[in-house]
Each structure stands twice: as structure tokens, then as C-alpha cells.
PDB file of N, CA and C in Angstrom:
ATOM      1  N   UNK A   1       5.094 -22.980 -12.302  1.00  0.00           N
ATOM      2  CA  UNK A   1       5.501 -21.696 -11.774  1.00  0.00           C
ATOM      3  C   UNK A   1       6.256 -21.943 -10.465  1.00  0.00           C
ATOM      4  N   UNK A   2       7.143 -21.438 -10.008  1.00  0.00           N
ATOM      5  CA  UNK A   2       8.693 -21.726  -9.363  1.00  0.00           C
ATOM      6  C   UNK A   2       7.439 -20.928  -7.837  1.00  0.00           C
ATOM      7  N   UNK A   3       8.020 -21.431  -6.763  1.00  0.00           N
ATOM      8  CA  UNK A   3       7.230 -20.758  -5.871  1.00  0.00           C
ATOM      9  C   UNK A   3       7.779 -19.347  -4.978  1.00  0.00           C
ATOM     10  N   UNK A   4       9.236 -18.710  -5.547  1.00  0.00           N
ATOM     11  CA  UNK A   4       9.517 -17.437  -5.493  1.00  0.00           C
ATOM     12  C   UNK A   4       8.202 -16.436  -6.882  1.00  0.00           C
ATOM     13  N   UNK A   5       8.472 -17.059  -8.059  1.00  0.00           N
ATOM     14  CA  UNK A   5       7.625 -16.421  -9.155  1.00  0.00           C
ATOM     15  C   UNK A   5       5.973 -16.169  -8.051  1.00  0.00           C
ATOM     16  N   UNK A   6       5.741 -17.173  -7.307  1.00  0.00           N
ATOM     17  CA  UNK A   6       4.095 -17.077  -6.879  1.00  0.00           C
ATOM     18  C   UNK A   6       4.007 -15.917  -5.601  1.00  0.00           C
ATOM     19  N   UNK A   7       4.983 -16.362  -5.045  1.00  0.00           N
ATOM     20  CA  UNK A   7       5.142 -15.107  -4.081  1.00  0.00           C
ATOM     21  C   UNK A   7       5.277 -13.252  -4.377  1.00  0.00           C
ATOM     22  N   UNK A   8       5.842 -13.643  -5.262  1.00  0.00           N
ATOM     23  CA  UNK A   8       6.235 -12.467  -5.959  1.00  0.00           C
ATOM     24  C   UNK A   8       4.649 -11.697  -6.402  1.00  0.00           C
ATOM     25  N   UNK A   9       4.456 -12.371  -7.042  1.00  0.00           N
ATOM     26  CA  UNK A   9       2.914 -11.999  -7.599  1.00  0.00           C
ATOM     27  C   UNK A   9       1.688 -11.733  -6.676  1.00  0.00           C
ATOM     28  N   UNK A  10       1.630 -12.720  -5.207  1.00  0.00           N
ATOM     29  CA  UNK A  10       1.292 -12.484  -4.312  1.00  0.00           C
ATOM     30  C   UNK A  10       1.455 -10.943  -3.653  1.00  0.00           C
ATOM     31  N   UNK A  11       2.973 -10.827  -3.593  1.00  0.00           N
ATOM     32  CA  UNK A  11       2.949  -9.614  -2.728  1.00  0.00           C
ATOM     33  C   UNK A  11       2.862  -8.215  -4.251  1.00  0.00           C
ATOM     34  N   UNK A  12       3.076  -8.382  -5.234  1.00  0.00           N
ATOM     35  CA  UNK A  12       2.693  -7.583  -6.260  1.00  0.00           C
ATOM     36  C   UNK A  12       1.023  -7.015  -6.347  1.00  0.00           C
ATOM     37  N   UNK A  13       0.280  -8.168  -5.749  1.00  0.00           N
ATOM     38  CA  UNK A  13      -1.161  -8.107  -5.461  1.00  0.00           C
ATOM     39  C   UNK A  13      -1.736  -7.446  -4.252  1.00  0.00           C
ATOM     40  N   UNK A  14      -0.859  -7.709  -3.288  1.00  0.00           N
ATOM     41  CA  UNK A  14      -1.036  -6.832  -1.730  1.00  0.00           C
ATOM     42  C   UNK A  14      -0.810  -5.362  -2.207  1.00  0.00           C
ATOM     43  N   UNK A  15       0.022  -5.296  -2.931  1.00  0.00           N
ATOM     44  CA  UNK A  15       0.619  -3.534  -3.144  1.00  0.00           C
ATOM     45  C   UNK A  15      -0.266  -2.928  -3.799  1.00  0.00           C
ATOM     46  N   UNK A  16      -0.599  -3.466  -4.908  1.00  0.00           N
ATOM     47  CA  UNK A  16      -1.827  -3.033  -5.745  1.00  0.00           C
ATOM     48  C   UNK A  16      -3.007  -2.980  -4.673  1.00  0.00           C
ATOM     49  N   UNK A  17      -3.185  -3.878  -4.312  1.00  0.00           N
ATOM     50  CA  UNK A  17      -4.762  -3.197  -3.249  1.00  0.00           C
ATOM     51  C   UNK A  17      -4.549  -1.886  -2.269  1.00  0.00           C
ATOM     52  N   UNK A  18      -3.138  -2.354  -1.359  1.00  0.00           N
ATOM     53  CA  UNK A  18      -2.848  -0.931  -1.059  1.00  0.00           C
ATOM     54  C   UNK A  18      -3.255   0.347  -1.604  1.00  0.00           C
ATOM     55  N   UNK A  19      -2.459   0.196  -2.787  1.00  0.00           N
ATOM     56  CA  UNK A  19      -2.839   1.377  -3.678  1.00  0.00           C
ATOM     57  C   UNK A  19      -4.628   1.486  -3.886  1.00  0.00           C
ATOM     58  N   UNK A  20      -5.272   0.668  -4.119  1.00  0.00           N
ATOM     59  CA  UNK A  20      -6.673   0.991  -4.561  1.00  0.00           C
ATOM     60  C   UNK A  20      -7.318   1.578  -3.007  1.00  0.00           C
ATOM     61  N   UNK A  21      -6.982   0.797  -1.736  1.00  0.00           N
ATOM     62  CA  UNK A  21      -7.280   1.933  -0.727  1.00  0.00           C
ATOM     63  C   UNK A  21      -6.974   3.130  -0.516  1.00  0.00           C
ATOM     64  N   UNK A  22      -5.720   3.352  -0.942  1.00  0.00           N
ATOM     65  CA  UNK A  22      -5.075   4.973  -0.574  1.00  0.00           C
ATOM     66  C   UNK A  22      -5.917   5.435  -1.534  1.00  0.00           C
ATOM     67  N   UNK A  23      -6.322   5.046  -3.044  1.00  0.00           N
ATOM     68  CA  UNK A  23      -7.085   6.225  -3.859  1.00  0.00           C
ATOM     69  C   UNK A  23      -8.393   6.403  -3.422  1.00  0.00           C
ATOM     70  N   UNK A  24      -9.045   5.387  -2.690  1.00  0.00           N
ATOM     71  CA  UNK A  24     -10.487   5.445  -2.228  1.00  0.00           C
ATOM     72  C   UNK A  24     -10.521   6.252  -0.891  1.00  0.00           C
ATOM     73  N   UNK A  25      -9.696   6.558  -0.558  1.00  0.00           N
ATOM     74  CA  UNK A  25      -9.679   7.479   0.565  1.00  0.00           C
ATOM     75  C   UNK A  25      -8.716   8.671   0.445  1.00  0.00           C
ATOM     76  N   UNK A  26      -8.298   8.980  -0.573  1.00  0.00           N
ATOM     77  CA  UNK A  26      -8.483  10.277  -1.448  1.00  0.00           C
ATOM     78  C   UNK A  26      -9.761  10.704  -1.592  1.00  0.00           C
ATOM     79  N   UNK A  27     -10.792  10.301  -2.182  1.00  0.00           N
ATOM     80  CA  UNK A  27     -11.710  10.602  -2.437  1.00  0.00           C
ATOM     81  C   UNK A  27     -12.729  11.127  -1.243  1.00  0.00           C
ATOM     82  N   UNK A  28     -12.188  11.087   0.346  1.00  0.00           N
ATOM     83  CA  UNK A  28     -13.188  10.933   1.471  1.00  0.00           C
ATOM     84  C   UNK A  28     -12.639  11.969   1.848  1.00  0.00           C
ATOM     85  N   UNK A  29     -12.156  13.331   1.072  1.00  0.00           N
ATOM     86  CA  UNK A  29     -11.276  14.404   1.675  1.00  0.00           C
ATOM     87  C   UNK A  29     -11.776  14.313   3.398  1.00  0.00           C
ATOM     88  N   UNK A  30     -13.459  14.350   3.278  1.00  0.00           N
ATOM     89  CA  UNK A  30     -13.592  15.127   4.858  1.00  0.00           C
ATOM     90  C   UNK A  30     -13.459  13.615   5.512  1.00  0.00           C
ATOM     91  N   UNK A  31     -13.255  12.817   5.523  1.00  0.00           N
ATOM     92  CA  UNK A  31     -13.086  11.335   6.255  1.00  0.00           C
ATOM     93  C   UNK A  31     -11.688  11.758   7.546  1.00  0.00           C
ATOM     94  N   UNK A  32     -12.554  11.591   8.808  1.00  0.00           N
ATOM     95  CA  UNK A  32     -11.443  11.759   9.761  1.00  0.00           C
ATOM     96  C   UNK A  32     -10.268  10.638  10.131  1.00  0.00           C
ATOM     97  N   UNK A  33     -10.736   9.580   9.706  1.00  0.00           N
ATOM     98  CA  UNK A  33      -9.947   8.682  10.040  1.00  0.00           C
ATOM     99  C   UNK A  33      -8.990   8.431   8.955  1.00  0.00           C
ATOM    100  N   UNK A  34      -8.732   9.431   7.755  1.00  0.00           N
ATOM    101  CA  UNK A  34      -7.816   8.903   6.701  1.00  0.00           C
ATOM    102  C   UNK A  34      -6.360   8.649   7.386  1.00  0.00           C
ATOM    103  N   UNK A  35      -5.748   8.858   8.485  1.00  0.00           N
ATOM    104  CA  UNK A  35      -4.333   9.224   9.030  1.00  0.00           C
ATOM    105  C   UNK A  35      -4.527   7.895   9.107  1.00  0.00           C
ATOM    106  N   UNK A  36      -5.371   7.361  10.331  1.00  0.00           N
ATOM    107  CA  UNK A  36      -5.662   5.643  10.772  1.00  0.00           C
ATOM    108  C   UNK A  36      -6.197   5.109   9.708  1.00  0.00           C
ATOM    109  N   UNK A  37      -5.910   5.234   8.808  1.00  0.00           N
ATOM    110  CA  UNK A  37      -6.161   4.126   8.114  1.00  0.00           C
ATOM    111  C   UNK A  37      -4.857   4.209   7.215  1.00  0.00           C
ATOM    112  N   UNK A  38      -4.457   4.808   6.881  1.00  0.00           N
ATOM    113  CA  UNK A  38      -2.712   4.786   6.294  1.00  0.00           C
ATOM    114  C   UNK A  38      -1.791   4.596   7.648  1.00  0.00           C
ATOM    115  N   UNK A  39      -2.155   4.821   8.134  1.00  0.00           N
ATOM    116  CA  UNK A  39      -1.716   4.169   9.622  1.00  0.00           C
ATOM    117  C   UNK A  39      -1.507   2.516   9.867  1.00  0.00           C
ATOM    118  N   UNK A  40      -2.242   1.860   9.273  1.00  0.00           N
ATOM    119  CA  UNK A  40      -2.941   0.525   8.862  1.00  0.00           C
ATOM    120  C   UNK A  40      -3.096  -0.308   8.006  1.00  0.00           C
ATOM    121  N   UNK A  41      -2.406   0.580   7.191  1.00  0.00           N
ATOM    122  CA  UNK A  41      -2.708   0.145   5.439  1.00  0.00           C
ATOM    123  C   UNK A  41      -1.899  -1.233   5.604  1.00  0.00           C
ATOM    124  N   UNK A  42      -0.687  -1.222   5.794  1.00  0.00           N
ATOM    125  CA  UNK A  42       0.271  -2.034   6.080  1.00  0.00           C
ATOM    126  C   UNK A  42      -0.836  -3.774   6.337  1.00  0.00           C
ATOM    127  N   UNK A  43      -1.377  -3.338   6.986  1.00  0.00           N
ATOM    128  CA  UNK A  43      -2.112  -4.797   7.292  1.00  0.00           C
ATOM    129  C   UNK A  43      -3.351  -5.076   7.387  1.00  0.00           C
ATOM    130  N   UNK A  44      -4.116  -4.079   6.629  1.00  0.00           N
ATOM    131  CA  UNK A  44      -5.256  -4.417   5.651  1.00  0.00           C
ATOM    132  C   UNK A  44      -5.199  -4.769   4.583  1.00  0.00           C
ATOM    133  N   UNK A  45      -3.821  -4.522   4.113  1.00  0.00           N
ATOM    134  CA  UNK A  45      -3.276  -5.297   2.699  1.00  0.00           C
ATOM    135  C   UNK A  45      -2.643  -6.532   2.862  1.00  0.00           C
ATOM    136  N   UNK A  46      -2.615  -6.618   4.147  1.00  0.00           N
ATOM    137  CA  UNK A  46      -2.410  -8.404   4.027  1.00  0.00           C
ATOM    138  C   UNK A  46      -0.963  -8.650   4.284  1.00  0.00           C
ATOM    139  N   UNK A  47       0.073  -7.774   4.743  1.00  0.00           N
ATOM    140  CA  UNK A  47       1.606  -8.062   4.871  1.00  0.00           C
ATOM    141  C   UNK A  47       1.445  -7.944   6.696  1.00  0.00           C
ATOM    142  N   UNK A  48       2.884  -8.655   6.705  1.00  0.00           N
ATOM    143  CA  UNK A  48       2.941  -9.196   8.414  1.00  0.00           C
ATOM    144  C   UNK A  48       3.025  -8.022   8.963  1.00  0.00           C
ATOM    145  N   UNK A  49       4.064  -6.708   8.736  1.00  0.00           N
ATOM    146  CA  UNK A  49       4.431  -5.706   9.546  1.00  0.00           C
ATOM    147  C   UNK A  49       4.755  -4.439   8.856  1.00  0.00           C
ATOM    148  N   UNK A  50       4.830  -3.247   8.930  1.00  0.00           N
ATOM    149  CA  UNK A  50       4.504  -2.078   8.252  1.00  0.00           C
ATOM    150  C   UNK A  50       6.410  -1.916   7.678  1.00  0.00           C
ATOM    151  N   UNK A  51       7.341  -2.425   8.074  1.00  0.00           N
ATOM    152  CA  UNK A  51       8.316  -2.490   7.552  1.00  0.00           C
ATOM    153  C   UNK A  51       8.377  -3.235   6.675  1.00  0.00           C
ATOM    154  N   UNK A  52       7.834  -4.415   6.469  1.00  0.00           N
ATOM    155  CA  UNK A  52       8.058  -5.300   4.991  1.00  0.00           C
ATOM    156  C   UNK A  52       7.036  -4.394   3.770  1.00  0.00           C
ATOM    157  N   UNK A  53       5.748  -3.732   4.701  1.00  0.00           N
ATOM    158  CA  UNK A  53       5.049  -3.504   3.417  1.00  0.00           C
ATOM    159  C   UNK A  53       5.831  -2.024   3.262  1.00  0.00           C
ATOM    160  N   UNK A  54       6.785  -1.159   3.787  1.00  0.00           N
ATOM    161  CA  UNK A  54       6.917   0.126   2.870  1.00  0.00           C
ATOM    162  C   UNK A  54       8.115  -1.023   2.283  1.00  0.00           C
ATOM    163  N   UNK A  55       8.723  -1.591   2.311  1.00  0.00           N
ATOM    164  CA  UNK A  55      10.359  -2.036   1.722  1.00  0.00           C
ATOM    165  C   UNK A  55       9.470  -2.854   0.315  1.00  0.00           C
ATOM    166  N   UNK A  56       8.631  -3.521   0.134  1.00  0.00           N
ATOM    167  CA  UNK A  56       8.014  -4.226  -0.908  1.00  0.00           C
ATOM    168  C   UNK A  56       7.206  -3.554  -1.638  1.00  0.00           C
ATOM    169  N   UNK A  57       6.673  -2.096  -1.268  1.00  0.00           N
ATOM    170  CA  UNK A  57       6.192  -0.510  -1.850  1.00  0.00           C
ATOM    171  C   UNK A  57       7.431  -0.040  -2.418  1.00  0.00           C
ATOM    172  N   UNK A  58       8.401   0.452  -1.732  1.00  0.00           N
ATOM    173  CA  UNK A  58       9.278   1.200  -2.438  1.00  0.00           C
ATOM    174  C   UNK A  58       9.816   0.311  -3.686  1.00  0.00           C
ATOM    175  N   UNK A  59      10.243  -1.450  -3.255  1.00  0.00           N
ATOM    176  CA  UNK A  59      10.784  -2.325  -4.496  1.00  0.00           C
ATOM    177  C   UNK A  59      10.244  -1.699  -5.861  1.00  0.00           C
ATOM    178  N   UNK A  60       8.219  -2.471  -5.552  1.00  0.00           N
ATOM    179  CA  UNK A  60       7.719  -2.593  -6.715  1.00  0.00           C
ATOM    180  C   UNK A  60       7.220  -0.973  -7.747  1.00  0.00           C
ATOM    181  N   UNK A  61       7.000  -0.035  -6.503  1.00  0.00           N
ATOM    182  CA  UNK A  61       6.299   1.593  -7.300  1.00  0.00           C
ATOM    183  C   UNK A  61       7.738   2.327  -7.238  1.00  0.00           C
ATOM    184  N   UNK A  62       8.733   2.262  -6.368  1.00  0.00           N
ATOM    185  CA  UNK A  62       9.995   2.851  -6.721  1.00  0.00           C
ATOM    186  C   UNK A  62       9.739   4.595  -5.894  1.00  0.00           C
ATOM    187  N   UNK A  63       8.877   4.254  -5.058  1.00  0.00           N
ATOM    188  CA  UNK A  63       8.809   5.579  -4.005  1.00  0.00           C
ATOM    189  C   UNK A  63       8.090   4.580  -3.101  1.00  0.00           C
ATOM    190  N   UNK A  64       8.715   5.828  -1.989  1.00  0.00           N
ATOM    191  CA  UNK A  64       7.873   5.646  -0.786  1.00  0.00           C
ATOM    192  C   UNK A  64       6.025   5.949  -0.413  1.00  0.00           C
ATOM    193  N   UNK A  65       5.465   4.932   0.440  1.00  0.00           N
ATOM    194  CA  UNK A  65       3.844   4.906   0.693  1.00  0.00           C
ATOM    195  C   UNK A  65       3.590   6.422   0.779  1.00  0.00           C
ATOM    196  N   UNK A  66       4.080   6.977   1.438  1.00  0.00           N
ATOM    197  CA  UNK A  66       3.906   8.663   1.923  1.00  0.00           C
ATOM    198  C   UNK A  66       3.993   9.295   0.521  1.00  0.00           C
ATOM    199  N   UNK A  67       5.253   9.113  -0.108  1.00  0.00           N
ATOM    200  CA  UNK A  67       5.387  10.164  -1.410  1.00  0.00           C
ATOM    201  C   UNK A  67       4.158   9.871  -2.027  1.00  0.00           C
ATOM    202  N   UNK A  68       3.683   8.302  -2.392  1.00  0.00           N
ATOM    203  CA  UNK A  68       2.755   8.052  -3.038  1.00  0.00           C
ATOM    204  C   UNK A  68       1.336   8.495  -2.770  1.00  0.00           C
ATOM    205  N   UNK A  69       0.958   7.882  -1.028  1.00  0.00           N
ATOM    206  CA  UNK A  69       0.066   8.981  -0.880  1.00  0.00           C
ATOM    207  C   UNK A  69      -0.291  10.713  -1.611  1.00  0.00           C
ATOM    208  N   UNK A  70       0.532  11.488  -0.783  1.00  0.00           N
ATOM    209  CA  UNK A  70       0.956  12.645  -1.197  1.00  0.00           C
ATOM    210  C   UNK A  70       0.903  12.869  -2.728  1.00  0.00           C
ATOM    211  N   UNK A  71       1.122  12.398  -3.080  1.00  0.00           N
ATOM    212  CA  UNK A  71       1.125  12.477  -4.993  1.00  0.00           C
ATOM    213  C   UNK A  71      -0.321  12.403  -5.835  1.00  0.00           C
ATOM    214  N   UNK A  72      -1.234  11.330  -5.135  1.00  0.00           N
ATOM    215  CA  UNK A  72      -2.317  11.160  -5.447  1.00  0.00           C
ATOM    216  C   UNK A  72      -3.306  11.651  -4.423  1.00  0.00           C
ATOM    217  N   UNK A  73      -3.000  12.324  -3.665  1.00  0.00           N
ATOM    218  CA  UNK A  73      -4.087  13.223  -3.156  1.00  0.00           C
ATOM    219  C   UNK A  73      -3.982  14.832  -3.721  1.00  0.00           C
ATOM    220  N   UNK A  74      -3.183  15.182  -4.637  1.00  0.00           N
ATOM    221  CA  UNK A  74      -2.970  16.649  -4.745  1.00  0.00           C
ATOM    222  C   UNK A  74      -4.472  16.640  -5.450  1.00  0.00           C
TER     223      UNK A  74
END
């Protein structure tokens, strides 16, 4: 496996956890800290800076963290 292919999959894996936090805190409607923690997401998922992780969000889900948020909290 070519070590762009491993990276790739790597950061395919950061996004996906992303996502499994934003839905677990859907679920915490009354949770005050949901803002700070999408606030954060960026690097509890493991990427260097909140600009690589929305640009490697929008690549792989094809919207933005916010739309996505927003979408799965209705």
C-alpha cells in the first residue's frame, strides 16, 4: 500500500470519528458545552488545525462541518 493510499485512509478515519462525536452530542440536547466542543472537534479528531480538518470534511462528506452538524441535529 503506496503511503499517500495510507494517509488517505488515515485522515478518512479522523473524519469518521468526527462524525461519531457530532452524533453523540446530538444526543446531549441539554449539554452546555456542545458549541466547545464543535469548537474543538477539529483536534479531538486528531488533525493539526481546524482549517485542514473543515477542507478534508468538505473533500470526503462533500459539505461543510456546520451544514453537517445542522443536518443531524434536526
Amino acid at each position: 500500500m503506496s503511503h499517500e493510499r495510507v494517509v488517505n485512509k488515515i485522515t478518512k478515519s479522523k473524519v469518521d470519528y468526527a462524525i461519531t462525536l457530532m452524533k453523540s452530542i446530538t444526543h446531549h440536547e441539554k449539554l452546555g458545552n456542545q458549541q466547545t466542543i464543535l469548537d474543538n472537534l477539529w483536534e479531538l479528531s486528531g488533525f493539526r488545525s481546524n482549517y485542514i480538518f473543515q477542507k478534508k470534511f468538505r473533500e470526503i462528506e462533500g459539505v461543510s462541518v456546520k451544514y453537517f452538524f445542522d443536518q443531524i441535529s434536526k
